[in-house]
Structure formats: C-alpha cells, structure tokens
Protein backbone atom coordinates (compact mmCIF):
# COMPACT_ATOMS: atom_id res chain seq x y z
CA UNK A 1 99.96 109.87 90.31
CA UNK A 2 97.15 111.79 88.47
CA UNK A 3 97.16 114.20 86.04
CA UNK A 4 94.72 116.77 86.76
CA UNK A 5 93.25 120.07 85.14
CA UNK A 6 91.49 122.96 87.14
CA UNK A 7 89.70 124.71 84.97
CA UNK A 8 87.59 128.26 86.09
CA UNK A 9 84.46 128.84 84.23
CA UNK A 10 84.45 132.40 84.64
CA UNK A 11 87.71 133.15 82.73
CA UNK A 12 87.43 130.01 80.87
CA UNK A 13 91.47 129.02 81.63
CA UNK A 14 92.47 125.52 82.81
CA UNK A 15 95.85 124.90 84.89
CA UNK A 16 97.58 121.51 84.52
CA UNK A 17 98.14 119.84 88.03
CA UNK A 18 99.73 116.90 89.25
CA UNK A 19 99.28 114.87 92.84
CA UNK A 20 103.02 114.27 92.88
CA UNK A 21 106.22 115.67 92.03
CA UNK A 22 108.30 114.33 90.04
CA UNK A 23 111.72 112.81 91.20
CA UNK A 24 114.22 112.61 88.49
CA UNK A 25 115.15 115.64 85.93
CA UNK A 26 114.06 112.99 83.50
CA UNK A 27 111.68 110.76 82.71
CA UNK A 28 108.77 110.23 84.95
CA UNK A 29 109.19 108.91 88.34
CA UNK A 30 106.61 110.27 90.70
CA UNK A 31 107.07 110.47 94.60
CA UNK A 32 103.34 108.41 95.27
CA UNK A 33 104.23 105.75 93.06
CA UNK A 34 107.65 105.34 94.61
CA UNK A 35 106.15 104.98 97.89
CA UNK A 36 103.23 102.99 97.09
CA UNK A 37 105.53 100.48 95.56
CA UNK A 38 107.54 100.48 98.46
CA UNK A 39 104.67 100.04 100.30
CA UNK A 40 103.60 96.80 98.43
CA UNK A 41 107.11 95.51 99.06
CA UNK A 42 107.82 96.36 102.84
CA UNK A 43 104.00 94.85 103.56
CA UNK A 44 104.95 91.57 100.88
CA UNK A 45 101.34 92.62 98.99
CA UNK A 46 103.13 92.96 95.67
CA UNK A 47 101.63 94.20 92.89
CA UNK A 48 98.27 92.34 93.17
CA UNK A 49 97.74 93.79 96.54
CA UNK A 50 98.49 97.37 95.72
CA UNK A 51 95.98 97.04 92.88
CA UNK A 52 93.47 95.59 94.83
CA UNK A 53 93.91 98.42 97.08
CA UNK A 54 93.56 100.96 94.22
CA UNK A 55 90.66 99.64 93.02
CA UNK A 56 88.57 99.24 96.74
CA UNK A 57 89.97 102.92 96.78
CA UNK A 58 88.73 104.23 93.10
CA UNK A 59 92.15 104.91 91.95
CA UNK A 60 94.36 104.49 89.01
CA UNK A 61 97.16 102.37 90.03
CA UNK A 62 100.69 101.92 88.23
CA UNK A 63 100.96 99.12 85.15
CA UNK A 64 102.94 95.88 86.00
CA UNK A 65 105.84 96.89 83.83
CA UNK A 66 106.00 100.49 85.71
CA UNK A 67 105.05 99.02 88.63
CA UNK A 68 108.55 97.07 88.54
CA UNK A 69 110.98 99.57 87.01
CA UNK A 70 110.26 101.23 90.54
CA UNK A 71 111.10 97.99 92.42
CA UNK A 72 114.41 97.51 90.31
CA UNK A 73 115.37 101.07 91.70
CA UNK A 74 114.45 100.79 95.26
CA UNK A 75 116.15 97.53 95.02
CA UNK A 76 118.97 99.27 94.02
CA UNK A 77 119.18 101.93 96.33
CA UNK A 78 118.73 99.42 99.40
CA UNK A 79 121.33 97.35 97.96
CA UNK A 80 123.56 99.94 98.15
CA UNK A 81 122.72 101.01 101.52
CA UNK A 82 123.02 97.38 102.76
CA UNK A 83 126.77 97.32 101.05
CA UNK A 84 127.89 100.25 103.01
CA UNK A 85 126.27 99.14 105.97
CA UNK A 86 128.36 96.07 106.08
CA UNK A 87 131.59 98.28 105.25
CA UNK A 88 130.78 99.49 108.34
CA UNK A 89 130.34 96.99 110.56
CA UNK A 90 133.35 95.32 109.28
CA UNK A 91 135.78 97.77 109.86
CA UNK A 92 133.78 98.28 113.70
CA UNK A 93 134.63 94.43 113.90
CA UNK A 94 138.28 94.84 113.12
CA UNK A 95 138.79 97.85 115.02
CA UNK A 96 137.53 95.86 118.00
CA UNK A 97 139.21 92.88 117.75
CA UNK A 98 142.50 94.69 117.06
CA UNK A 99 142.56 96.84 120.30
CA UNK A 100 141.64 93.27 122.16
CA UNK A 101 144.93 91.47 121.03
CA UNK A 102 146.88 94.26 120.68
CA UNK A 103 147.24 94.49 116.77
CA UNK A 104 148.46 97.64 115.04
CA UNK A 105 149.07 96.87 111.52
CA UNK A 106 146.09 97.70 109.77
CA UNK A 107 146.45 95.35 107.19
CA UNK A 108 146.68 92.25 109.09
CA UNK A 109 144.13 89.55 107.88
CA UNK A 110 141.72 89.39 111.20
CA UNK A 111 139.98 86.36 112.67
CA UNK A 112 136.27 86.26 113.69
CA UNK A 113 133.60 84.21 115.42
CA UNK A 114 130.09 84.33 113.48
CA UNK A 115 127.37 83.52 114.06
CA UNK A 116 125.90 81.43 110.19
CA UNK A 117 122.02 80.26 109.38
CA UNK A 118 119.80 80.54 106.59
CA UNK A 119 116.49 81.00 105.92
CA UNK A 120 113.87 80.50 102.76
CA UNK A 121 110.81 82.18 101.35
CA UNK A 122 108.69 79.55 102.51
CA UNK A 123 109.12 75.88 104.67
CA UNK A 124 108.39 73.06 102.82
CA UNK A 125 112.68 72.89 100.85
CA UNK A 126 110.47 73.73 98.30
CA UNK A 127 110.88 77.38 98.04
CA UNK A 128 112.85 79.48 94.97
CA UNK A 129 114.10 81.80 96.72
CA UNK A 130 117.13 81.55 99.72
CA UNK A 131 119.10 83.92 101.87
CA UNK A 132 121.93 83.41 103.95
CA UNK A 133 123.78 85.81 106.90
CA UNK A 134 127.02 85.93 108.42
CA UNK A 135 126.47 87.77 112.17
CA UNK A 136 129.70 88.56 114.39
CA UNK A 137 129.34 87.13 117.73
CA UNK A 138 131.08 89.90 119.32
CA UNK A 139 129.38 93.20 118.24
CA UNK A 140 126.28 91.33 116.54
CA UNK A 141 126.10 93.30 113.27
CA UNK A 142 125.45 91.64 110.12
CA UNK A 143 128.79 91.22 108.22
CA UNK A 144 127.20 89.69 104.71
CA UNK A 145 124.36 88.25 103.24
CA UNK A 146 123.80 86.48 100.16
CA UNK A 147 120.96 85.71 98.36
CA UNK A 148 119.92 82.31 96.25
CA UNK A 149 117.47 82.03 93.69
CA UNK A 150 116.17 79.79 91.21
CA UNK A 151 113.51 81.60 89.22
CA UNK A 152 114.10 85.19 87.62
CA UNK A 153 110.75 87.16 87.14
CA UNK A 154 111.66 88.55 83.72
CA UNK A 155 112.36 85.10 82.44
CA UNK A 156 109.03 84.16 83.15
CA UNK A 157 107.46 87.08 82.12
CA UNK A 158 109.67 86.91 78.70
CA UNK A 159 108.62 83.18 78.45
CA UNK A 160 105.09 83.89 78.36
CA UNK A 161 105.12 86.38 75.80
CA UNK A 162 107.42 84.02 73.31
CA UNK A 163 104.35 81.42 73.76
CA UNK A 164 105.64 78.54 73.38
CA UNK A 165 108.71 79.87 71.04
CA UNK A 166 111.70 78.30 72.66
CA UNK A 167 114.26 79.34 70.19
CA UNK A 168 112.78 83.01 70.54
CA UNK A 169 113.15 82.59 74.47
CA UNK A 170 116.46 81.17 74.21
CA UNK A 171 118.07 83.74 72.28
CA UNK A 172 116.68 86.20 74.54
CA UNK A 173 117.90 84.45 77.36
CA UNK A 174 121.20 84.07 76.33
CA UNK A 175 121.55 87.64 76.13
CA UNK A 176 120.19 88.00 79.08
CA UNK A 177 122.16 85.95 81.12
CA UNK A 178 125.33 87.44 79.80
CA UNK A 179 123.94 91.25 80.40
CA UNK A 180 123.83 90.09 84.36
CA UNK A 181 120.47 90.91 84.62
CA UNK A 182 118.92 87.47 85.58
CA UNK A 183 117.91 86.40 88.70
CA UNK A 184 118.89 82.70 88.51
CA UNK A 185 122.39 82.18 90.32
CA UNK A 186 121.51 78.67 92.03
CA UNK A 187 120.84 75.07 90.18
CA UNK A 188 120.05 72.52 92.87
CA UNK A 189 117.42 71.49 95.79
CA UNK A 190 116.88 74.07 98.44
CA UNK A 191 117.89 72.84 101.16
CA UNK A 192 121.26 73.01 99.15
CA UNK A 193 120.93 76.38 99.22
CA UNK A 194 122.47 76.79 102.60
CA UNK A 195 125.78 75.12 101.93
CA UNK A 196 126.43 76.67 98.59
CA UNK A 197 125.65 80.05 100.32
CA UNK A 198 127.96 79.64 102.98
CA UNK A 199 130.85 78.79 100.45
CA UNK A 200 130.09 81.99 98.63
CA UNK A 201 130.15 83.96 102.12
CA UNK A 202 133.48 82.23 103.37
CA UNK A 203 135.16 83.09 99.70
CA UNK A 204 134.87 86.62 99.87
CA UNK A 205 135.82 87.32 103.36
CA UNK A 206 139.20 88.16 102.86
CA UNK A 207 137.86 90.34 99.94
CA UNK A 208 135.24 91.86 101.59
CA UNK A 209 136.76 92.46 105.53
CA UNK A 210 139.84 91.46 105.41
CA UNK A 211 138.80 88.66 107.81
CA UNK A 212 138.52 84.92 108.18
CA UNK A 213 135.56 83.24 109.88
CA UNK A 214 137.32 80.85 111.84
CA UNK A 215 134.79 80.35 114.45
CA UNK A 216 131.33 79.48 112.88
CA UNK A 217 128.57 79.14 115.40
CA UNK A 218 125.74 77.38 113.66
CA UNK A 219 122.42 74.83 114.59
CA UNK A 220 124.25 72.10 114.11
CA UNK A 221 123.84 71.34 110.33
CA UNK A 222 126.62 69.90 109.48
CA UNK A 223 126.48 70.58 105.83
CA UNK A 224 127.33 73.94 105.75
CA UNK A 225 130.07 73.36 108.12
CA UNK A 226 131.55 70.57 105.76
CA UNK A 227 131.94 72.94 102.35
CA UNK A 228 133.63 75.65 104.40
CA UNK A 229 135.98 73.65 106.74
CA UNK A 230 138.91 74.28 104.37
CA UNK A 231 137.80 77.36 102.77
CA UNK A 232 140.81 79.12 104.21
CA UNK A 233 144.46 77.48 102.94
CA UNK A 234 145.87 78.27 106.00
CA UNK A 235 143.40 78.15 108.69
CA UNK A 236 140.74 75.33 109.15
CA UNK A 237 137.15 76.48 110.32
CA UNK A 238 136.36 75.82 114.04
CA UNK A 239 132.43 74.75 114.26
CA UNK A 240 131.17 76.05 117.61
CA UNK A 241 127.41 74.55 118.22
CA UNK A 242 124.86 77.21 119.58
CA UNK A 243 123.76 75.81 123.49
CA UNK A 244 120.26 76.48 122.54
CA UNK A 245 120.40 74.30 119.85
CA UNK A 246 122.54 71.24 121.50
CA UNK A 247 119.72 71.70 124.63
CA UNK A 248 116.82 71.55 121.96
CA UNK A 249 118.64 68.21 120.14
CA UNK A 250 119.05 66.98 124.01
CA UNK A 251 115.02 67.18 124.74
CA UNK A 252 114.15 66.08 121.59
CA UNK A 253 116.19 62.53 122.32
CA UNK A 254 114.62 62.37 125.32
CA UNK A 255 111.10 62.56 123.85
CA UNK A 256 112.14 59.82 120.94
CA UNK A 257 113.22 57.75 124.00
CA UNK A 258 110.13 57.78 125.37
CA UNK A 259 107.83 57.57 122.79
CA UNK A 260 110.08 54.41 121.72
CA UNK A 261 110.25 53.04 125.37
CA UNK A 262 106.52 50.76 125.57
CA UNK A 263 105.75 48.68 128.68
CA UNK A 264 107.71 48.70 131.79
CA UNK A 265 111.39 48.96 132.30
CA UNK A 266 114.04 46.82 134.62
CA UNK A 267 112.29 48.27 137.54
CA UNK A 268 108.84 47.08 137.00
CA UNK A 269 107.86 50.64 136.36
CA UNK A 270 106.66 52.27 133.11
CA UNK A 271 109.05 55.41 132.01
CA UNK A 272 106.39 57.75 132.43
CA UNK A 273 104.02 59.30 134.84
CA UNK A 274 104.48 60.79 138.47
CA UNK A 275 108.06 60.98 139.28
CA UNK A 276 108.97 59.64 135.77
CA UNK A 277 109.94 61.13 132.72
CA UNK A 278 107.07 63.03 131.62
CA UNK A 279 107.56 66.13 129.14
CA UNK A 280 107.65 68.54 131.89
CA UNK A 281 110.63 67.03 133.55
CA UNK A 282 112.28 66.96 130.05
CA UNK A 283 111.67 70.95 129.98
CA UNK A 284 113.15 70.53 133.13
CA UNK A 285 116.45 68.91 132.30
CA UNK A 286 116.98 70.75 128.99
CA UNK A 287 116.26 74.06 131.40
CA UNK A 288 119.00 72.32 133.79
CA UNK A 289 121.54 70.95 130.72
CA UNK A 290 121.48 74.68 129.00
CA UNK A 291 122.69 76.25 132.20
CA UNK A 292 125.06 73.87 133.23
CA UNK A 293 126.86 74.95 129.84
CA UNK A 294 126.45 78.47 130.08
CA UNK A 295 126.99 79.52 133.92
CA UNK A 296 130.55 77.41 133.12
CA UNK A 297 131.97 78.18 129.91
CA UNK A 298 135.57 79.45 129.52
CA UNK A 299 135.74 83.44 128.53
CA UNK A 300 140.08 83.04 127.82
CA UNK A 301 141.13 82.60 124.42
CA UNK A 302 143.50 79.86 124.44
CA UNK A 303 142.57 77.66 127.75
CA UNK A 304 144.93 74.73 129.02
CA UNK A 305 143.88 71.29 128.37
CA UNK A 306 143.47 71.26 132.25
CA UNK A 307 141.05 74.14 132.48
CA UNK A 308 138.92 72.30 129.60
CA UNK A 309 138.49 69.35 131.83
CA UNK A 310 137.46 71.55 135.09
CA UNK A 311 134.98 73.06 132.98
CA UNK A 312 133.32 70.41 132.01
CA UNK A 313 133.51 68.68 135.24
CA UNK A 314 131.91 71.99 136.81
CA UNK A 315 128.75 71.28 134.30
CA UNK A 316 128.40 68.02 135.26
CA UNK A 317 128.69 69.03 138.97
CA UNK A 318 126.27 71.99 138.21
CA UNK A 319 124.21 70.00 136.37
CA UNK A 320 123.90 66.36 138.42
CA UNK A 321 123.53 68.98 141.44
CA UNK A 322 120.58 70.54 140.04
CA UNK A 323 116.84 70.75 141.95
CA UNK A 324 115.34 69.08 138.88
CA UNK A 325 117.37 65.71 138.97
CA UNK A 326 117.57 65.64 143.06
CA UNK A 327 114.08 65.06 142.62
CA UNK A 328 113.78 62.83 139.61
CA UNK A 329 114.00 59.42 141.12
C-alpha cells in the first residue's frame, strides 16, 4: 500500500489517498499487502520473491517484520478453517458409519479405516519441516493433520540479533517457549518424524472424533505402524497394506532378482531377453499381481475363515490364469 496525495494547482488543496483500504478498525492492515503476502505463500516465493517482484515492478514492498505479522494472521485464519473443516468431516464419517451398522447412540466411540502417510519439505530425511494426514477410506476427507518441525523462524531471527549472546538468547527463549509461540515441537531425525506424528494423530482421536483408527492403510512402513499398534487400551490397530504399494515392492524384487541373477540359470538360458524376464514382463506381472488382488477382495465385514481361503485361491487362479504368464515360458 501507498500513501498518496492529489494535489490541484489551481486551488492549491491536496487530498490524502490510499491504494488500499484498510482491514481492521485498528492498526494498519491493508487489503494489497494481505493478498500479496498470501500470494508469496500460496506460490512458496516467500518474502524474497515478493520483493524481487516489487522491485522488477518499481514498487515499495512490505518490511520483513510486517511482511510476517501478515503471515502469522493468515496462518491463523486457515488454521481455523482447517479445524472446522475436520469437525466436519468427522461427524460426516460417523454419521455414515453409524447408519451402516445400525448404531443410534450418538455417543458411541466409532471405528474407522484410514488411510496414514507423511510427507516432508524436501527429500533427502534432511528436511526441518514434516506433516502428517489421517484420510478415511470410506468418504476420503481428511480427518487430521499434524505438523513437525525442528527450526522456529523467530528463534533464528532472535539469535541473530543477540550475536553471539547466548545467555541473552536463552533467556529469551525460555520465555518464549513457555508463551507457546515457538515453532520447535520435534527433537529427532526426520524420517522419525512420521512415527512420532502418527502417535500424536492416534492420541487424540477419541478427543477429536470420537473415533478409533483401527484399520490403518499405509505403504508399508512399518514404523509408524509399530508406535500406534497399542495406542488404543482396548482395541489393537489392524495394518492393512495399500495393493499399489505391495505390487510396487513385488516388481521391485523382481528387478533385484535380476540384476543379481549373472550368467545362465539351470536351463542353460540367461534370465533375460526374448521370452525371459525383461522389465516389460515385470510391468506385466505387477499389472497382473495388482488385479488379481483387487477384482477378488472381500467387501463383508467379518468374513469366515473359509471365505478368506477362496479368496485368495481366486487370486491365484486369476492371477496364474492371466495372458501375461500363459505366455511367459
């Protein structure tokens, strides 16, 4: 925002005018810089982009401190949104599963199949900054999220101002830490950061929903699964692995094998080339092996022991029937 004056040399009067309202009854917090900041954040620019822009552009653009009281409130606000977003699609999750089993008391603690993964700020496990999500399998809404990080931008800033005055920093910190205002709320590596933030999201469940996660559907890391097997005292954690995933695991053994098998095999042949096991035929069979599982899965609730086993034999009927192994020799 600019503050400009129009001034009229004939009458020799000047009116005050700004490029932006303003958008609280006090203070100053302009609609342009709002938006520009939210800008920066929805494009991941931050502040060094949006004043790279203003100055290509000829324009005055906000100072860093400004610039981040306005990304503390639209953090806030989204925050907020977020929360009530959830509340929503909890209580759409519960309303569903209730009228599927026939529940009518309200207050009955519910249980759910999500989906669980996380993802970081950058690859590498060397990023600061972590997020985790619970999804619901059955309407596909986001039920929670949680957020890991192990730097906190004011502590840095605050550090580099002390310069090199630790008990100055510390002091500061301390009070800092207690106000609830840092940033920091995970000590550890990052790839860590997963399994502590599915313990968070299993804890408050009952809290949050009223609702266990009993089925977790995941990519197979195991460590997440491990800290929240038992988060519930009276109900143990069901891991369910995602078919994608268990095809992907399948074709990448199959490519180990034959980067690992060398010369020929039993039959005097090598393991690849025509009619062999090349990495087309292993698209093939992982093609094969993920429908095999998912044209035969059970859609009842509690299935018999016996309608397990026909299952499975189905997929490996469907599967040792398929064109791409009648034709592998």
């Amino acid at each position: 925002m600019s503050d400009l004056s129009i001034h009229c040399n004939s009458c020799d009067e000047s009116t005050p005018w700004q490029t932006s309202p303003n958008l609280a009854k006090k203070g100053k917090s302009f609609d342009v810089n709002r938006r520009a900041v939210y800008h920066s954040i929805e494009t991941g620019s931050g502040y060094d982009g949006l004043s790279s822009f203003c100055a290509i552009m000829n324009m005055p653009c906000l100072s860093r401190a400004a610039y981040y009281k306005q990304v503390d409130v639209i953090l806030e606000a989204l925050e907020s949104e977020a929360k009530e977003e959830l509340k929503g699609a909890g209580q759409r999750l519960r309303k569903l599963i209730m009228e599927e089993n026939g529940i009518s008391d309200s207050t009955t603690i519910i249980d759910a199949a999500v989906s669980f993964d996380g993802t970081w700020a950058k690859r590498g496990f060397t990023s600061l900054t972590g997020v985790v999500f619970v999804i619901s399998i059955d309407t596909g809404e986001v039920l929670d999220y949680h957020v890991m990080s192990k730097s906190c931008r004011k502590c840095s800033l605050k550090n580099s101002q002390c310069e090199g005055n630790v008990e100055e920093f510390e002091e500061w910190r301390r009070e800092h830490v207690a106000s609830g205002d840092c940033d920091i709320n995970f000590e550890g590596s990052s790839p860590a950061m997963e399994a502590e933030g599915a313990s968070v999201l299993w804890n408050r469940s009952i809290e949050l929903h009223n609702m266990r996660y009993k089925w977790m559907v995941s990519d197979g890391d195991s460590k997440a699964f491990n800290t929240v097997q038992h988060a519930y005292d009276d109900c143990e954690v069901i891991k369910l692995d995602c078919v994608g995933h268990v095809q992907k695991r399948m074709g990448k053994h199959l490519m180990n094998l034959k980067a690992c098998s060398k010369g020929k095999l039993a039959d005097g042949k090598p393991i690849g080339g025509r009619g062999r096991l090349t990495e087309g035929k292993i698209k093939q069979l992982q093609r094969y092996y993920g429908l095999a599982i998912r044209q035969n899965t059970l859609t009842k609730a509690n299935p018999s022991e016996r309608e397990v086993d026909i299952a499975v034999y189905a997929m490996k009927k469907y599967y040792c029937h398929s064109p791409s192994l009648c034709k592998f020799n």
